[in-house]
PDB file of N, CA and C in Angstrom:
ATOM      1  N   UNK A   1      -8.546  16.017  -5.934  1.00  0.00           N
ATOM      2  CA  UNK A   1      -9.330  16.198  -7.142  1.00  0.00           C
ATOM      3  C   UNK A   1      -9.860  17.618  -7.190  1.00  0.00           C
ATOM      4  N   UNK A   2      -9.914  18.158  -8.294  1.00  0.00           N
ATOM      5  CA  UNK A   2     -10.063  19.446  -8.704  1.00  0.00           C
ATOM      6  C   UNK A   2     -11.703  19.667  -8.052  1.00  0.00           C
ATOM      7  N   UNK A   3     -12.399  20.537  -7.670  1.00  0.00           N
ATOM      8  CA  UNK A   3     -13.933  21.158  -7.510  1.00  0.00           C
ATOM      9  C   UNK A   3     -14.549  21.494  -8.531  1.00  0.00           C
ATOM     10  N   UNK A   4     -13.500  21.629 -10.074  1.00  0.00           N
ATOM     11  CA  UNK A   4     -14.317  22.090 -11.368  1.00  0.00           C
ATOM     12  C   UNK A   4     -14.662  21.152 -11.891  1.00  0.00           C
ATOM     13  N   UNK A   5     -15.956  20.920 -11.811  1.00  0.00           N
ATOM     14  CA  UNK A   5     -16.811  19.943 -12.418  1.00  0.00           C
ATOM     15  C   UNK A   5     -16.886  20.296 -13.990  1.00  0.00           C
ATOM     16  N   UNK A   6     -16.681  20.917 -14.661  1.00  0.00           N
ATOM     17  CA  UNK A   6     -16.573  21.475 -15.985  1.00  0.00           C
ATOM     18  C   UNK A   6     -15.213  20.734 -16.648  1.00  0.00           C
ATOM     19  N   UNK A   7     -14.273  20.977 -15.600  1.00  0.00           N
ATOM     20  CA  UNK A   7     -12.813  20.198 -16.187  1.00  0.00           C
ATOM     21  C   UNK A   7     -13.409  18.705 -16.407  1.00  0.00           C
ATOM     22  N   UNK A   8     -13.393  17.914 -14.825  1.00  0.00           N
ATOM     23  CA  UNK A   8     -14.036  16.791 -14.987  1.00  0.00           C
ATOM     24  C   UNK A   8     -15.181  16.188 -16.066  1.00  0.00           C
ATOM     25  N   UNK A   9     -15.771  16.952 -16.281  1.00  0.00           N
ATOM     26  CA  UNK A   9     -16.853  16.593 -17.561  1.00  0.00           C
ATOM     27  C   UNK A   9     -15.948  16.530 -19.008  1.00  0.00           C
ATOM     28  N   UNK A  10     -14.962  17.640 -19.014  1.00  0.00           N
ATOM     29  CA  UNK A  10     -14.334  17.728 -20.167  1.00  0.00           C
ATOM     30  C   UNK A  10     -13.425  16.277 -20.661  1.00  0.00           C
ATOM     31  N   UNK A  11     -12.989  16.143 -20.166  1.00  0.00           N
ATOM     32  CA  UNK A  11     -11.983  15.090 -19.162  1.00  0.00           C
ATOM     33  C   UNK A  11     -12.705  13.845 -19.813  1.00  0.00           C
ATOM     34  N   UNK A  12     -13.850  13.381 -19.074  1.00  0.00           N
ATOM     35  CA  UNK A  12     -14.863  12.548 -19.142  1.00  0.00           C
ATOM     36  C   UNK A  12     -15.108  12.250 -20.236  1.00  0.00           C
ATOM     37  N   UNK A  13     -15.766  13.138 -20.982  1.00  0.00           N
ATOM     38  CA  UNK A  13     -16.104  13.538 -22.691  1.00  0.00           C
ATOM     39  C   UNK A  13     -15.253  13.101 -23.587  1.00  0.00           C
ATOM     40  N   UNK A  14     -13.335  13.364 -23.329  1.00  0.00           N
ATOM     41  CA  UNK A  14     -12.356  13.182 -24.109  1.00  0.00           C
ATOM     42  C   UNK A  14     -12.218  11.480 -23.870  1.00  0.00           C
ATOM     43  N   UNK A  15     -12.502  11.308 -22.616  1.00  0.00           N
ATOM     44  CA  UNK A  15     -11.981   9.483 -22.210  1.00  0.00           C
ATOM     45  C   UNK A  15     -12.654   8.404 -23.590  1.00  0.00           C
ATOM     46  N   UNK A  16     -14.394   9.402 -23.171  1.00  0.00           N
ATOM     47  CA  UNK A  16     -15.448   8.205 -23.601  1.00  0.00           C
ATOM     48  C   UNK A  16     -15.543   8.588 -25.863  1.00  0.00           C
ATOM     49  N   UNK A  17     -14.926   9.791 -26.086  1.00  0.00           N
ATOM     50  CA  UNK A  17     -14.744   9.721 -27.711  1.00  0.00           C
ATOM     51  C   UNK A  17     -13.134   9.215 -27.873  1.00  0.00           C
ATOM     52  N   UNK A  18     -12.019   9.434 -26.678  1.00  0.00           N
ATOM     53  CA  UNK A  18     -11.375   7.878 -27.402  1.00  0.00           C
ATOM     54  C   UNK A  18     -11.674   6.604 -27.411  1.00  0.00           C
ATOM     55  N   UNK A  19     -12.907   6.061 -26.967  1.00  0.00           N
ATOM     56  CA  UNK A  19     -13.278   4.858 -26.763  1.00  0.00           C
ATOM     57  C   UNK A  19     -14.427   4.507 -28.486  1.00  0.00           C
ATOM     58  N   UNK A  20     -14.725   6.032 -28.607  1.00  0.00           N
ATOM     59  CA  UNK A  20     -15.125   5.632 -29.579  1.00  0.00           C
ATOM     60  C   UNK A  20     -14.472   5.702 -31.066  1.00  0.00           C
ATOM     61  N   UNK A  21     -13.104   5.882 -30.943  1.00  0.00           N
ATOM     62  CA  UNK A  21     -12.388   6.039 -31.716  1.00  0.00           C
ATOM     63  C   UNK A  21     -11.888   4.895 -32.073  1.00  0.00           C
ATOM     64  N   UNK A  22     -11.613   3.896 -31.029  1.00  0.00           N
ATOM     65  CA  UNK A  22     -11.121   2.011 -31.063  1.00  0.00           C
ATOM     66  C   UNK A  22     -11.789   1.714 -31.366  1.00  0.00           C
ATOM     67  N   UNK A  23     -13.071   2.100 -31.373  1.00  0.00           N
ATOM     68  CA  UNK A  23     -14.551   1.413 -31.934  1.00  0.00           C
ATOM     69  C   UNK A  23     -14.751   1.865 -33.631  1.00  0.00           C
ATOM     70  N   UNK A  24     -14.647   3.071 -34.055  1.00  0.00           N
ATOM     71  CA  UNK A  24     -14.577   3.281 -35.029  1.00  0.00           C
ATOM     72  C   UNK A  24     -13.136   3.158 -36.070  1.00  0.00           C
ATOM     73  N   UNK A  25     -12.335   2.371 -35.824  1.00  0.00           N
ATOM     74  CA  UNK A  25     -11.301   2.058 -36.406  1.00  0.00           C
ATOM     75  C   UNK A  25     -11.390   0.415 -36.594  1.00  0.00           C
ATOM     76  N   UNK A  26     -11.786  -0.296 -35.488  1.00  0.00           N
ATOM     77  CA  UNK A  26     -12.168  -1.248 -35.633  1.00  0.00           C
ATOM     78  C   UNK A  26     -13.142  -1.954 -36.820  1.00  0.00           C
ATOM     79  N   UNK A  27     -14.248  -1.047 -37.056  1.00  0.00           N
ATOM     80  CA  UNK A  27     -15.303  -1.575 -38.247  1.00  0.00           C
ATOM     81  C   UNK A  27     -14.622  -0.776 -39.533  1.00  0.00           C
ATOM     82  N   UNK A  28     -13.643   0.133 -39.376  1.00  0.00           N
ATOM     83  CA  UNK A  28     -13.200   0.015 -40.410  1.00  0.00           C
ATOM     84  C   UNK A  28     -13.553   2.087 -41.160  1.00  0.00           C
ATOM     85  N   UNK A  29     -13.812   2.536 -40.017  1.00  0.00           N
ATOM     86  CA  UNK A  29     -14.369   3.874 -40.272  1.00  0.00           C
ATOM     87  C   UNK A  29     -13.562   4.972 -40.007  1.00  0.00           C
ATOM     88  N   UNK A  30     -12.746   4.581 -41.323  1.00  0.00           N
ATOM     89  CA  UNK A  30     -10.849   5.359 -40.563  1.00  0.00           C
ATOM     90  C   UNK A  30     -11.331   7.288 -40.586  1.00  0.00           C
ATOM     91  N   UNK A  31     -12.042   7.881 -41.152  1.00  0.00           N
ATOM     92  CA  UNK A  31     -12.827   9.308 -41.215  1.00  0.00           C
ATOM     93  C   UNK A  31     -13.562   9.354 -40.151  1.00  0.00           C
ATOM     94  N   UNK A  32     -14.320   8.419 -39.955  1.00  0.00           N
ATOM     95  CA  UNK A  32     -15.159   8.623 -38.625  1.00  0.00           C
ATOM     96  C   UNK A  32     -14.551   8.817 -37.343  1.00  0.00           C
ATOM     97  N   UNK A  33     -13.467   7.985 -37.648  1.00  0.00           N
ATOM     98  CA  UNK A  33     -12.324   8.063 -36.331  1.00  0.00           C
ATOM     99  C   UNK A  33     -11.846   9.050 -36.144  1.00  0.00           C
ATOM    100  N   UNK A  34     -11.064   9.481 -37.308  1.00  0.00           N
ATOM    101  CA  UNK A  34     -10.442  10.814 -36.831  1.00  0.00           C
ATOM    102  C   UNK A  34     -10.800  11.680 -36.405  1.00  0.00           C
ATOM    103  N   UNK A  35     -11.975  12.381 -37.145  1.00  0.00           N
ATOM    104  CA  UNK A  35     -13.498  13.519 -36.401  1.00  0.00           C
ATOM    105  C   UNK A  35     -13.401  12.894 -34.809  1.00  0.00           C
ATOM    106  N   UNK A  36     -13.326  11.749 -34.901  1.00  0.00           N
ATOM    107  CA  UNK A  36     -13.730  11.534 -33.239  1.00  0.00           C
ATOM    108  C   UNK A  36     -12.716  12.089 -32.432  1.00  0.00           C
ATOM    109  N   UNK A  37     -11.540  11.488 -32.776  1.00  0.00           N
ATOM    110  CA  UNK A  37     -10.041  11.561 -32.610  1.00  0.00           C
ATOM    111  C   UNK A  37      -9.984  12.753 -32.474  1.00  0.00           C
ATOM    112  N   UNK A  38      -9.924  13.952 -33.163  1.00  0.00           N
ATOM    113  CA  UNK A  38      -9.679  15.261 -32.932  1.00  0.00           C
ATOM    114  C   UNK A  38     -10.759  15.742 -32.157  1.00  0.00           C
ATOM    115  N   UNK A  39     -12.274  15.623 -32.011  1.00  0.00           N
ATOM    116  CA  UNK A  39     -13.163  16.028 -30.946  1.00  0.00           C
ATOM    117  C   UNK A  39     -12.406  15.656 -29.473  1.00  0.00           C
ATOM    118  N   UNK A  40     -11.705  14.225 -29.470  1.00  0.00           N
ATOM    119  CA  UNK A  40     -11.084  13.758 -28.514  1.00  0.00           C
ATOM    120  C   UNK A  40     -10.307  14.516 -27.755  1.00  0.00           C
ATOM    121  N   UNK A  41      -9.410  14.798 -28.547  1.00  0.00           N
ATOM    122  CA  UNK A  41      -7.820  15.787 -28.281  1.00  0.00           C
ATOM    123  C   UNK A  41      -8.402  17.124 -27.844  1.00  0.00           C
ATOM    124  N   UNK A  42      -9.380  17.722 -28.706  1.00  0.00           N
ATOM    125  CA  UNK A  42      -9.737  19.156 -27.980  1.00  0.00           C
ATOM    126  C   UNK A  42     -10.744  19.276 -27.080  1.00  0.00           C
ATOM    127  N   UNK A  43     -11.182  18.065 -26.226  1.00  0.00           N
ATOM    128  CA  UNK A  43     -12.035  18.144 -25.100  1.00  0.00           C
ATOM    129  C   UNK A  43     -10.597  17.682 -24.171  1.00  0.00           C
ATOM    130  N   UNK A  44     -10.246  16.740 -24.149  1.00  0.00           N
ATOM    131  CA  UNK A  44      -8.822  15.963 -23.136  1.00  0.00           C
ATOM    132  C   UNK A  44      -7.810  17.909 -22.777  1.00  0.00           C
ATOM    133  N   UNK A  45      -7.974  18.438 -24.519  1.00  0.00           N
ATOM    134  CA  UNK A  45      -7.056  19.715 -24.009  1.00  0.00           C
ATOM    135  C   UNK A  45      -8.039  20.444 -22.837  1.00  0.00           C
ATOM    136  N   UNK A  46      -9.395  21.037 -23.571  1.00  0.00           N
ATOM    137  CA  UNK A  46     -10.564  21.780 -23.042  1.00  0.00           C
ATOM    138  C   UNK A  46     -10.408  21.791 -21.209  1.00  0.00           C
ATOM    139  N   UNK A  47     -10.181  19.893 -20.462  1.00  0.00           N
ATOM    140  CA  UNK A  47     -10.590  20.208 -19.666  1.00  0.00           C
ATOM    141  C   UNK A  47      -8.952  19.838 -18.885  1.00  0.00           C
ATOM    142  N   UNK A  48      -7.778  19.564 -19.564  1.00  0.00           N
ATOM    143  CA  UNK A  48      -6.423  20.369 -18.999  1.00  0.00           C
ATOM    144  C   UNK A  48      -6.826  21.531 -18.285  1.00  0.00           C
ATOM    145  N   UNK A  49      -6.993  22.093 -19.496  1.00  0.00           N
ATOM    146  CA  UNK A  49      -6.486  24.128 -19.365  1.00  0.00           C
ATOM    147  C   UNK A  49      -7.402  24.186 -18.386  1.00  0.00           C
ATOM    148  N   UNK A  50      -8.574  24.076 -18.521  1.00  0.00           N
ATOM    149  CA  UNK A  50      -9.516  24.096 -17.439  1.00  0.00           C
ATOM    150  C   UNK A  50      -9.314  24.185 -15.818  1.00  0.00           C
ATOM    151  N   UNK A  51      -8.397  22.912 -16.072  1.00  0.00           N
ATOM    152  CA  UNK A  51      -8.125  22.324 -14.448  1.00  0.00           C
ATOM    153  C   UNK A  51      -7.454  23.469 -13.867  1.00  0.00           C
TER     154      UNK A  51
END
């Protein structure tokens, strides 16, 4: 496992807004999702490049 705790947080961040993305698709909040969805994708990238 990497020592950059910055990746790991990034990482972390991307896991827990796709979780809220199943959550916001679910009640029906297809805009809310996506904002999430793309916050998602550029933290999951953020803490790639990072690593």
């Amino acid at each position: 496992m990497s020592d950059n705790w910055t990746a790991i947080a990034m990482v972390f961040i991307g896991l827990f807004l796709i979780g809220g993305v199943v959550s916001l698709f679910k009640q029906g909040l297809k805009i809310g999702a996506m904002v999430c969805g793309i916050g998602a994708a550029m933290a999951l990238t953020a803490g790639v490049l990072w690593w």
